[in-house]
N, C-alpha and C. Protein backbone atom coordinates (compact mmCIF):
# COMPACT_ATOMS: atom_id res chain seq x y z
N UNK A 1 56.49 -18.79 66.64
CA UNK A 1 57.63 -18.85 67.53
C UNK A 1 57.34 -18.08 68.81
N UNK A 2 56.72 -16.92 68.99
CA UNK A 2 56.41 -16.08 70.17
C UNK A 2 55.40 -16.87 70.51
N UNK A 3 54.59 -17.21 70.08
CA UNK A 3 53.12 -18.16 70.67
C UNK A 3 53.88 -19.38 71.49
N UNK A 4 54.77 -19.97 70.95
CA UNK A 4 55.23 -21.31 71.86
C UNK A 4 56.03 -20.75 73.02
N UNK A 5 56.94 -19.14 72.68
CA UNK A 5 57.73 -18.84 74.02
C UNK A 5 56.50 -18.09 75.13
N UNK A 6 55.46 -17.91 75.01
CA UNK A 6 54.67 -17.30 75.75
C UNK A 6 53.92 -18.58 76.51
N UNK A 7 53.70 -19.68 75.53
CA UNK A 7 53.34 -20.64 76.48
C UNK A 7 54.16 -21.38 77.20
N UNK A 8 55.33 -21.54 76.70
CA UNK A 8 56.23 -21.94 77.87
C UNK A 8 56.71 -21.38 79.08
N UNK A 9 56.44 -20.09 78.89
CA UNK A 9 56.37 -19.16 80.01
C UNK A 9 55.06 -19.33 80.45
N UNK A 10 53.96 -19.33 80.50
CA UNK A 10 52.71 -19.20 81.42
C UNK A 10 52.82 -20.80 81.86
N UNK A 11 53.33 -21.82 80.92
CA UNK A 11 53.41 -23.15 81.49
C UNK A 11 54.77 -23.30 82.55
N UNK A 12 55.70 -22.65 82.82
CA UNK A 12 56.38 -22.18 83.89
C UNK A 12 56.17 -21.57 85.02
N UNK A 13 55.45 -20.53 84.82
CA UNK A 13 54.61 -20.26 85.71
C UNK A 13 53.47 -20.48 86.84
N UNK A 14 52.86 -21.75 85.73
CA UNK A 14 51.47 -22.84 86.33
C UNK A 14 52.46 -23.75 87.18
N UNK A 15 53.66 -23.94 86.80
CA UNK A 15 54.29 -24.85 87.41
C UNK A 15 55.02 -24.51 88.91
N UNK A 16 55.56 -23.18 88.67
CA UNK A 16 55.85 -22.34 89.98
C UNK A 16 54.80 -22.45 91.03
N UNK A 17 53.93 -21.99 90.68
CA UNK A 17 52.63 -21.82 91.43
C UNK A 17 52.09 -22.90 91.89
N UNK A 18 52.19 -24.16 91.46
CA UNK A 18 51.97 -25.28 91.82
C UNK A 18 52.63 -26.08 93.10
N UNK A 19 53.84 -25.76 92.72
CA UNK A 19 55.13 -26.39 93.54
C UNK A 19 55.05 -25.23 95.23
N UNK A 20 54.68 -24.06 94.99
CA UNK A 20 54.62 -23.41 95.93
C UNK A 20 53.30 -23.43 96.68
N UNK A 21 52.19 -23.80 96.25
CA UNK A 21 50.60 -23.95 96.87
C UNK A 21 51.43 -25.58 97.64
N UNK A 22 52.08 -26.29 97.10
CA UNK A 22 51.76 -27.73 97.84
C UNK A 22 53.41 -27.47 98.61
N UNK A 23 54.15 -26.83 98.75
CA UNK A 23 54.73 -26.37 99.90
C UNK A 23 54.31 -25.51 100.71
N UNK A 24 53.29 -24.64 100.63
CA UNK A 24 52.45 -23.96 101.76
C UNK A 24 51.76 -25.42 102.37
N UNK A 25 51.28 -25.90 101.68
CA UNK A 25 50.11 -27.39 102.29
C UNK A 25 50.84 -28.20 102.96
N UNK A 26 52.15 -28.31 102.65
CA UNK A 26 52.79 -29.57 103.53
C UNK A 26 53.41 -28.54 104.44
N UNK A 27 53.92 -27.45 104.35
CA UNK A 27 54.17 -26.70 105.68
C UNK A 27 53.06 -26.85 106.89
N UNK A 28 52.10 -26.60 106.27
CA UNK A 28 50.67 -26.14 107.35
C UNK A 28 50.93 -27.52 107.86
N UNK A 29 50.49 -28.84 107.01
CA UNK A 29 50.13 -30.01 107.62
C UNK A 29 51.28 -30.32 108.43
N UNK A 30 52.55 -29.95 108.20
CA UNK A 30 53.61 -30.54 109.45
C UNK A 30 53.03 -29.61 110.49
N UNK A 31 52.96 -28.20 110.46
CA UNK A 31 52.41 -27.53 111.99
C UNK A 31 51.87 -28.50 112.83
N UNK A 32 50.83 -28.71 111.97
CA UNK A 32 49.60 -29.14 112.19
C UNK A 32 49.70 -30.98 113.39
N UNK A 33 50.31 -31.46 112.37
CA UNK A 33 51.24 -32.74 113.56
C UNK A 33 51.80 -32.14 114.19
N UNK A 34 53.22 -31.45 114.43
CA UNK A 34 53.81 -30.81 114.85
C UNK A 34 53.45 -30.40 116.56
N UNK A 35 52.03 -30.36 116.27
CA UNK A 35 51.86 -29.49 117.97
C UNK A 35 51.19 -30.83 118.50
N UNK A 36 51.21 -31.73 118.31
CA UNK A 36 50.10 -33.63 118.78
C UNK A 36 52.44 -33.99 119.48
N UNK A 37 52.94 -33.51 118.95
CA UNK A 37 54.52 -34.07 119.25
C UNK A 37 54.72 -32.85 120.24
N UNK A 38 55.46 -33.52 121.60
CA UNK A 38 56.38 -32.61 122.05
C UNK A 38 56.70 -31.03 121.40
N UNK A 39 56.78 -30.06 122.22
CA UNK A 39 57.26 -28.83 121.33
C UNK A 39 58.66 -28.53 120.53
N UNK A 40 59.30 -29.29 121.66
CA UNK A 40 60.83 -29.14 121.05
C UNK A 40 60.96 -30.09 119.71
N UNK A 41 60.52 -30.90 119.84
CA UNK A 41 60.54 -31.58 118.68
C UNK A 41 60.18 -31.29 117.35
N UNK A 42 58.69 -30.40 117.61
CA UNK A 42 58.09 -29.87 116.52
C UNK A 42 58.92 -28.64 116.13
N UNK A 43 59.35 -27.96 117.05
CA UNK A 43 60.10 -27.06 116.34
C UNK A 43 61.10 -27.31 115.40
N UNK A 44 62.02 -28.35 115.64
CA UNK A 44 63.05 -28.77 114.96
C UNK A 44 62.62 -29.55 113.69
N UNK A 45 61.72 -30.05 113.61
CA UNK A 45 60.89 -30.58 112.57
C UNK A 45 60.26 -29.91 111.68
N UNK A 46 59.79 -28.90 112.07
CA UNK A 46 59.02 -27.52 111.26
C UNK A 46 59.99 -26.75 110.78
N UNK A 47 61.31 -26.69 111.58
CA UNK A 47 62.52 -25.92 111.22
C UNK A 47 63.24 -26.70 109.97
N UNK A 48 63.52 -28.08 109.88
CA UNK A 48 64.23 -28.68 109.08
C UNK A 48 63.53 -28.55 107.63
N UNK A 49 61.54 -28.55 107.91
CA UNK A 49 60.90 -28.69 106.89
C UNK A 49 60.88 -27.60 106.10
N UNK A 50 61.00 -26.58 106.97
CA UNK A 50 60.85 -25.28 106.39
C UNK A 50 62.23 -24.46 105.51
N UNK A 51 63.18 -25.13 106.32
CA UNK A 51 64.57 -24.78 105.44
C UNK A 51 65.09 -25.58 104.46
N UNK A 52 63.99 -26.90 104.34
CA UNK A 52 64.47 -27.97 103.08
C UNK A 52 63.45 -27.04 101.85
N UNK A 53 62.18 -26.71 102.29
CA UNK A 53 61.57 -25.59 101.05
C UNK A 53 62.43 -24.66 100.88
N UNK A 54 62.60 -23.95 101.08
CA UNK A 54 64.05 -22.91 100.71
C UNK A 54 64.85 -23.07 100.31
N UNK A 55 65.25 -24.04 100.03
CA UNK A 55 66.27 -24.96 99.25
C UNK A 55 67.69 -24.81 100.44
N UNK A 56 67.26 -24.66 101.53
CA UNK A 56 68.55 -24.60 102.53
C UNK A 56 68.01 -26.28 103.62
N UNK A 57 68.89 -26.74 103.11
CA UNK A 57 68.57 -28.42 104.04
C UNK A 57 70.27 -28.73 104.83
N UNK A 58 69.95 -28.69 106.01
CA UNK A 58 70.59 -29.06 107.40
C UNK A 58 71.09 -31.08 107.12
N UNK A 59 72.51 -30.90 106.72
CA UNK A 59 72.67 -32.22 107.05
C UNK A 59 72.45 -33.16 108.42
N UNK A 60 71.77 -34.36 108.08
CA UNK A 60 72.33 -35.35 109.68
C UNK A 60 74.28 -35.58 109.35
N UNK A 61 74.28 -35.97 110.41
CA UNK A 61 75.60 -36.73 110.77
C UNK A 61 75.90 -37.97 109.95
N UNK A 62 75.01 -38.49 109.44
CA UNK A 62 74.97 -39.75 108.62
C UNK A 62 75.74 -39.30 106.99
N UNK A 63 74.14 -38.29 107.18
CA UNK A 63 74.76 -37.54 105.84
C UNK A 63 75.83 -37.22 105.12
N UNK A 64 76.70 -36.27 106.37
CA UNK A 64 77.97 -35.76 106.28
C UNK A 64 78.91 -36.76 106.52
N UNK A 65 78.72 -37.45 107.31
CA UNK A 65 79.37 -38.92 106.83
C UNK A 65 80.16 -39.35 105.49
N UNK A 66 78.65 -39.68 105.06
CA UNK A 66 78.68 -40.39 103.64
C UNK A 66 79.18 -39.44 102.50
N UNK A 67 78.51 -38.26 102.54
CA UNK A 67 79.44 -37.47 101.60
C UNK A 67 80.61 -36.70 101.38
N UNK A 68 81.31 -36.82 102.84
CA UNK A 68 82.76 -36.96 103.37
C UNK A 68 84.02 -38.14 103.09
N UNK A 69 82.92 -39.26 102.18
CA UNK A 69 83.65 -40.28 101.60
C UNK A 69 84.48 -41.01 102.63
N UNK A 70 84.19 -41.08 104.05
CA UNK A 70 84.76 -41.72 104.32
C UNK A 70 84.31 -43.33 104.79
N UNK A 71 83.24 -43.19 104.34
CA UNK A 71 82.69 -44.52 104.31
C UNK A 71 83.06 -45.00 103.31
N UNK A 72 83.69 -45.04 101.74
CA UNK A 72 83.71 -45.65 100.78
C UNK A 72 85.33 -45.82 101.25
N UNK A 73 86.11 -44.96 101.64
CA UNK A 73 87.70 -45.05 102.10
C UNK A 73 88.02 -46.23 103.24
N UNK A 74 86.74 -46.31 104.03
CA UNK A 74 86.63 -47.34 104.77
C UNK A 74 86.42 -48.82 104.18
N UNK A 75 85.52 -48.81 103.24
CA UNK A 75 85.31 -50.01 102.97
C UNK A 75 86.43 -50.53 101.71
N UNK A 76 86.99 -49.76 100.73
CA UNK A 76 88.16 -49.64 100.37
C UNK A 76 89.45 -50.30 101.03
N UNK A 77 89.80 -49.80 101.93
CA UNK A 77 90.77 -50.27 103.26
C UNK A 77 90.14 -51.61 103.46
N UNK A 78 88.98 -51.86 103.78
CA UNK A 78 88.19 -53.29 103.90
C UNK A 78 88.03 -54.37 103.29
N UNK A 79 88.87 -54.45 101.62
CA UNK A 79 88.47 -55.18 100.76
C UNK A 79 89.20 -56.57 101.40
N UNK A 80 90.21 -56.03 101.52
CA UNK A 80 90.63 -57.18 102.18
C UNK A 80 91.32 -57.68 103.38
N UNK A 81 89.85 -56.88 103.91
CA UNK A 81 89.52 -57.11 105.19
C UNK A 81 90.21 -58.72 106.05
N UNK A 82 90.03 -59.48 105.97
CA UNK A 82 90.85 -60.90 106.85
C UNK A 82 91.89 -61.20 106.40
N UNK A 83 92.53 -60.91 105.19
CA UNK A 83 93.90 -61.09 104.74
C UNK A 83 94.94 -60.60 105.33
N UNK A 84 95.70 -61.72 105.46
CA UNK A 84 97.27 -61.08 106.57
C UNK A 84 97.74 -59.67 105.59
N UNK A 85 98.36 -59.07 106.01
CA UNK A 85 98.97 -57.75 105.96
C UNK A 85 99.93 -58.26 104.53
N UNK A 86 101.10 -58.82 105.07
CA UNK A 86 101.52 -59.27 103.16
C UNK A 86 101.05 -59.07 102.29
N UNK A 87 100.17 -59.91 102.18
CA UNK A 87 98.98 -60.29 101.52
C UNK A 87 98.38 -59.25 100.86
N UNK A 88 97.74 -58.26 101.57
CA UNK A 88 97.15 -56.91 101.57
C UNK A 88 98.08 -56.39 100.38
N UNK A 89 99.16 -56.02 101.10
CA UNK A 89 100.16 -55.17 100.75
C UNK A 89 100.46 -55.72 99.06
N UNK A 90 100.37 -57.07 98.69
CA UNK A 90 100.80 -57.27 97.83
C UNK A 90 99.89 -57.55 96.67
N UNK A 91 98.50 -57.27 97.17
CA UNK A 91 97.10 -57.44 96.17
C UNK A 91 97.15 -55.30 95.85
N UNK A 92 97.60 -54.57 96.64
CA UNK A 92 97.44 -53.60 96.34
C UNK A 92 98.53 -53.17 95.43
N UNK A 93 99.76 -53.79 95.47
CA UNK A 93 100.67 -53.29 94.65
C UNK A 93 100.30 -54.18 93.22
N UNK A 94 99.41 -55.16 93.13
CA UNK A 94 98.79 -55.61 91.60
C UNK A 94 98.21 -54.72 91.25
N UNK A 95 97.27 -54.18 92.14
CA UNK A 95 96.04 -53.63 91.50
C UNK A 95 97.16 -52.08 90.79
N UNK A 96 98.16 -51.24 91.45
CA UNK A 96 99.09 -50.25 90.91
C UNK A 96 99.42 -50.76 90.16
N UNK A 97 100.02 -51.85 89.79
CA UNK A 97 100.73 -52.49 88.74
C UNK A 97 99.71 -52.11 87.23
N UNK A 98 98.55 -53.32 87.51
CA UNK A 98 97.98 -53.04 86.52
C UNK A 98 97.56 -51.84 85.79
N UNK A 99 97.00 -50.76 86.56
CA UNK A 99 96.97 -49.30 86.26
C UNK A 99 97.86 -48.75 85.62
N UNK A 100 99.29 -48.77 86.04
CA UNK A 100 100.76 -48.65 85.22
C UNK A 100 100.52 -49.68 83.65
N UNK A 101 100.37 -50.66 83.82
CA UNK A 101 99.91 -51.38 82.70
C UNK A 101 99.32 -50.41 81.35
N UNK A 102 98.32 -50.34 81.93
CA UNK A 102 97.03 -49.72 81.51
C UNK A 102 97.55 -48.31 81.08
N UNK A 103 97.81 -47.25 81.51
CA UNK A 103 98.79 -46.55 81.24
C UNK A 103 99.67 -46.45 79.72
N UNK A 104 100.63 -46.97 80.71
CA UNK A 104 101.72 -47.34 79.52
C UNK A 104 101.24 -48.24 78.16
N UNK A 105 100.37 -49.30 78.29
CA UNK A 105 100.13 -49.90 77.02
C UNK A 105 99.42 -48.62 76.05
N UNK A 106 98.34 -47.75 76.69
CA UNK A 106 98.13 -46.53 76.06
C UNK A 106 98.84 -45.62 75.39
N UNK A 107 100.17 -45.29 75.79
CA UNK A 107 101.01 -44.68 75.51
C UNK A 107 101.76 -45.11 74.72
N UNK A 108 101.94 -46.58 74.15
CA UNK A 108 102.50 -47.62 73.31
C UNK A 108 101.80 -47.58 72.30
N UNK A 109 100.61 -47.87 72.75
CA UNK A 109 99.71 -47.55 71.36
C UNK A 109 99.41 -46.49 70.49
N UNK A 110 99.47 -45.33 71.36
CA UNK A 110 99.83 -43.62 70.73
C UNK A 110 100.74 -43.80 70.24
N UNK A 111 101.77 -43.84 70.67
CA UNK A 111 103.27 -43.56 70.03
C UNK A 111 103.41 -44.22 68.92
N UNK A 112 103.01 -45.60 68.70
CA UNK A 112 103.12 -46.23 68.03
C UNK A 112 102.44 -45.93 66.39
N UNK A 113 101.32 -45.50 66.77
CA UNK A 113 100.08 -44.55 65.79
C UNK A 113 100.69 -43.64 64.79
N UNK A 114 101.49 -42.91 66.34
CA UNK A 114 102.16 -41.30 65.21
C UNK A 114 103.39 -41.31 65.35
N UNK A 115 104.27 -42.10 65.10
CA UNK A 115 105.54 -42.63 64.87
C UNK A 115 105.73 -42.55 63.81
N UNK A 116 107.12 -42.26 62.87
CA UNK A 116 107.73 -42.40 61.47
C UNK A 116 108.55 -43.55 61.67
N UNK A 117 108.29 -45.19 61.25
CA UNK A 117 108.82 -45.75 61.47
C UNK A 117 110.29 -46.22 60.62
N UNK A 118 109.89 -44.71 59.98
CA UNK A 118 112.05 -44.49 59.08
C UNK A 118 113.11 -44.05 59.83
N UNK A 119 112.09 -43.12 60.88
CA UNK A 119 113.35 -42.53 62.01
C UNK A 119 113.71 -43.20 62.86
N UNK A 120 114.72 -43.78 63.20
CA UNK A 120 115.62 -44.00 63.98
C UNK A 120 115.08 -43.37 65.42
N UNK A 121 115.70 -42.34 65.62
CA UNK A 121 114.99 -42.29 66.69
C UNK A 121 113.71 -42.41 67.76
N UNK A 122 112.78 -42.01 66.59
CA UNK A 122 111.40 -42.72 67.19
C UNK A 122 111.53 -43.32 67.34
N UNK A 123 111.53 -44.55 66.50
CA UNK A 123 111.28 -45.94 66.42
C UNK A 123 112.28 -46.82 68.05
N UNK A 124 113.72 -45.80 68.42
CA UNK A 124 113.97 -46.42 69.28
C UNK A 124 113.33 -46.14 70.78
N UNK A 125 112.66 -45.11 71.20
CA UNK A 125 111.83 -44.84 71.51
C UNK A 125 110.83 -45.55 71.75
N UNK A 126 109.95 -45.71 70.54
CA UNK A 126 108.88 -46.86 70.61
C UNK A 126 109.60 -48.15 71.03
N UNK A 127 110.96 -48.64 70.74
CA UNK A 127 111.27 -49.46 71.00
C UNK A 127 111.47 -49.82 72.94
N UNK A 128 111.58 -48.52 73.14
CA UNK A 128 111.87 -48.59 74.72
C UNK A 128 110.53 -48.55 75.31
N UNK A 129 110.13 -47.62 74.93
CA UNK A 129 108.31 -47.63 76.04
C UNK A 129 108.28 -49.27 75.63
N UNK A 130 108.25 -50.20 74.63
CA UNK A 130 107.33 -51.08 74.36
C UNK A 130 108.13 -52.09 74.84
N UNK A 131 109.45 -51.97 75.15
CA UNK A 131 110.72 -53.06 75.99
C UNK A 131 110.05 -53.09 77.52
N UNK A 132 109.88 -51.60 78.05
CA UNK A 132 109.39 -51.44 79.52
C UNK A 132 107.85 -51.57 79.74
N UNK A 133 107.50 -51.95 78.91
CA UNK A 133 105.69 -52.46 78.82
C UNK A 133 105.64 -53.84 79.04
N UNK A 134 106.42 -54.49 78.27
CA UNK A 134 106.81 -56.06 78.14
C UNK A 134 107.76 -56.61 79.33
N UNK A 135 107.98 -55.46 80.07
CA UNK A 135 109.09 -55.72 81.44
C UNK A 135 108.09 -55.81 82.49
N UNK A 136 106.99 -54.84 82.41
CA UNK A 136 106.46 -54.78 84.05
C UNK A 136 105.12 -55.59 84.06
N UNK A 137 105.05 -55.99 82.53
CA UNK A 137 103.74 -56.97 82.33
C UNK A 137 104.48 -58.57 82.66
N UNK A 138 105.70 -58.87 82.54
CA UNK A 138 106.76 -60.10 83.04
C UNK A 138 106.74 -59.91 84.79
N UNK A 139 106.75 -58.48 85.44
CA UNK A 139 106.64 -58.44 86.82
C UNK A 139 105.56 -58.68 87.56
N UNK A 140 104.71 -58.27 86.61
CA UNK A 140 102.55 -57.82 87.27
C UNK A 140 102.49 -59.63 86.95
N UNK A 141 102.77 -60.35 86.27
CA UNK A 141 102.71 -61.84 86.02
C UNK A 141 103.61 -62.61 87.28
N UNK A 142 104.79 -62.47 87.50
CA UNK A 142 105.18 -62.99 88.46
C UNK A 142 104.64 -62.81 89.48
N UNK A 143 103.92 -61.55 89.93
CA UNK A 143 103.48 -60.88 91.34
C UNK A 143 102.30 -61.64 91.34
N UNK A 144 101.41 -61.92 90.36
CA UNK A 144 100.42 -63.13 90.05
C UNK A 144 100.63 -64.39 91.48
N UNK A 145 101.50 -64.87 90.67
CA UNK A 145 102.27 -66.22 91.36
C UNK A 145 102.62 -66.12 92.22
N UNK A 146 103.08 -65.14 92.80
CA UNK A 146 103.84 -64.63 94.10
C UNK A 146 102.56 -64.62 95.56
N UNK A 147 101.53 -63.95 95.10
CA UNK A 147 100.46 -63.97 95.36
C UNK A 147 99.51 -65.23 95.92
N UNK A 148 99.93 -65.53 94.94
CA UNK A 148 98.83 -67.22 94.53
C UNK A 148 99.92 -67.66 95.49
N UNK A 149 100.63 -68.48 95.75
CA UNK A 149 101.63 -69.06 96.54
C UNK A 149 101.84 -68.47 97.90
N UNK A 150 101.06 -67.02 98.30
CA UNK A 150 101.98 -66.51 99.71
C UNK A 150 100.37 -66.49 100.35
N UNK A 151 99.29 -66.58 99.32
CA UNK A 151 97.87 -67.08 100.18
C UNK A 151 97.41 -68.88 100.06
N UNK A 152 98.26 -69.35 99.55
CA UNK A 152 98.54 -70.72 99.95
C UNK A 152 99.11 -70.79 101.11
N UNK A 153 100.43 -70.33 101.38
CA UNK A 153 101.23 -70.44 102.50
C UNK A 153 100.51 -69.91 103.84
N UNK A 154 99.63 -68.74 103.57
CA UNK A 154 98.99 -67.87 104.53
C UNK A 154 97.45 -69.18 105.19
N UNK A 155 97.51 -70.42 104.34
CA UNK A 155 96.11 -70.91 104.42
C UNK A 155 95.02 -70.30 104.01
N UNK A 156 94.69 -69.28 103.04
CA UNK A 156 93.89 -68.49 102.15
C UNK A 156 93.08 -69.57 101.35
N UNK A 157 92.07 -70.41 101.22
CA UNK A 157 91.54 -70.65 99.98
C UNK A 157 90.74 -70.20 99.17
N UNK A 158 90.46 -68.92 99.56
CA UNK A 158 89.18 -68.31 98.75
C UNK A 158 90.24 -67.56 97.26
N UNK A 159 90.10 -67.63 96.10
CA UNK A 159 90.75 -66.99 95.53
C UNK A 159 90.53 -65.56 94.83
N UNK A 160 89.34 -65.95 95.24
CA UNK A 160 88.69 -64.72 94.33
C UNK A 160 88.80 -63.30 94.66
N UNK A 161 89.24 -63.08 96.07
CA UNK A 161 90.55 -62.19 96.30
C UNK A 161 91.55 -61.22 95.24
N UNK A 162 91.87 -62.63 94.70
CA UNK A 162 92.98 -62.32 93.78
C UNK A 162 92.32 -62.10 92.62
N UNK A 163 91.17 -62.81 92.12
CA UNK A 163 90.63 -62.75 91.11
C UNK A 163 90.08 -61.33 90.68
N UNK A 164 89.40 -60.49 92.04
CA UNK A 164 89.04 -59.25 91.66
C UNK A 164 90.24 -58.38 91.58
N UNK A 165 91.31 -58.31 92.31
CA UNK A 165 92.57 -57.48 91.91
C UNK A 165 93.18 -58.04 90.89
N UNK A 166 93.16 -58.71 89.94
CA UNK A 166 93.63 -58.58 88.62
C UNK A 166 92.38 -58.45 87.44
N UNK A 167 91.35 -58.64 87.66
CA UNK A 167 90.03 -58.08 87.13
C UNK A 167 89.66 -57.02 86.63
């Protein structure tokens, strides 16, 4: 047992030492380009390289961008991108719908699990979550149709629109 923790330590070690000889080597070799480029340039280049070894790395603007999420919030907002506004408005209140769905049928199914179906009261209970499950799954179905019919009217034929918001 000490023989394997001693080699995993000197094999940690070989590995340190490794990772740090070939970040001295790629330091040198950026210098090394570095001064064939403009100075200002190389500096900022030698600077970025040298603070990404350190484990300190300088975002671009792209970067911070993207991991500011507002590129995914953008394209989100974008799904349905050429669809009149109605339209929009009413593929997003499916897609809530279904989630509520989803939800509540969960909660139907719990309840339902650990319910005493001698008591009265539970059972009316279960009876209500599972009345208002069967109510907004009769609404998320009409809003279906509602849908289907107001991108007919809109001249919409692509459907698949609709197909991924109830998907």
């Amino acid at each position: 047992m000490n023989l394997l923790h001693e080699m995993s330590v000197a094999y940690g070690h070989m590995l340190k030492t490794d990772i740090m000889t070939k970040a001295k080597e790629r330091e040198q070799s950026n210098a090394i380009d570095g001064e064939s480029v403009e100075n200002k340039d190389s500096t900022s280049k030698h600077a970025e390289k040298t603070s990404e070894l350190e484990g300190t790395h300088k975002l671009s603007e792209e970067e911070k961008e993207k991991l500011s999420g507002r590129e995914a919030k953008e394209k989100q907002e974008d799904k349905y991108g050429d669809l009149p506004e109605h339209i929009r408005r009413m593929l997003e209140r499916l897609e809530e719908m279904k989630e509520e769905l989803d939800v509540l049928k969960q909660e139907v199914v719990q309840l339902n699990a650990k319910i005493d179906h001698n008591n009265e009261t539970e059972k009316a209970m279960y009876d209500q979550k599972n009345q208002h499950f069967i109510q907004l799954q009769n609404q998320y179905f009409d809003m279906i149709k509602s849908v289907k019919e107001a991108m007919k009217e809109a001249g919409v034929t692509d459907m698949s629109v609709l197909l991924k918001a109830i998907a």
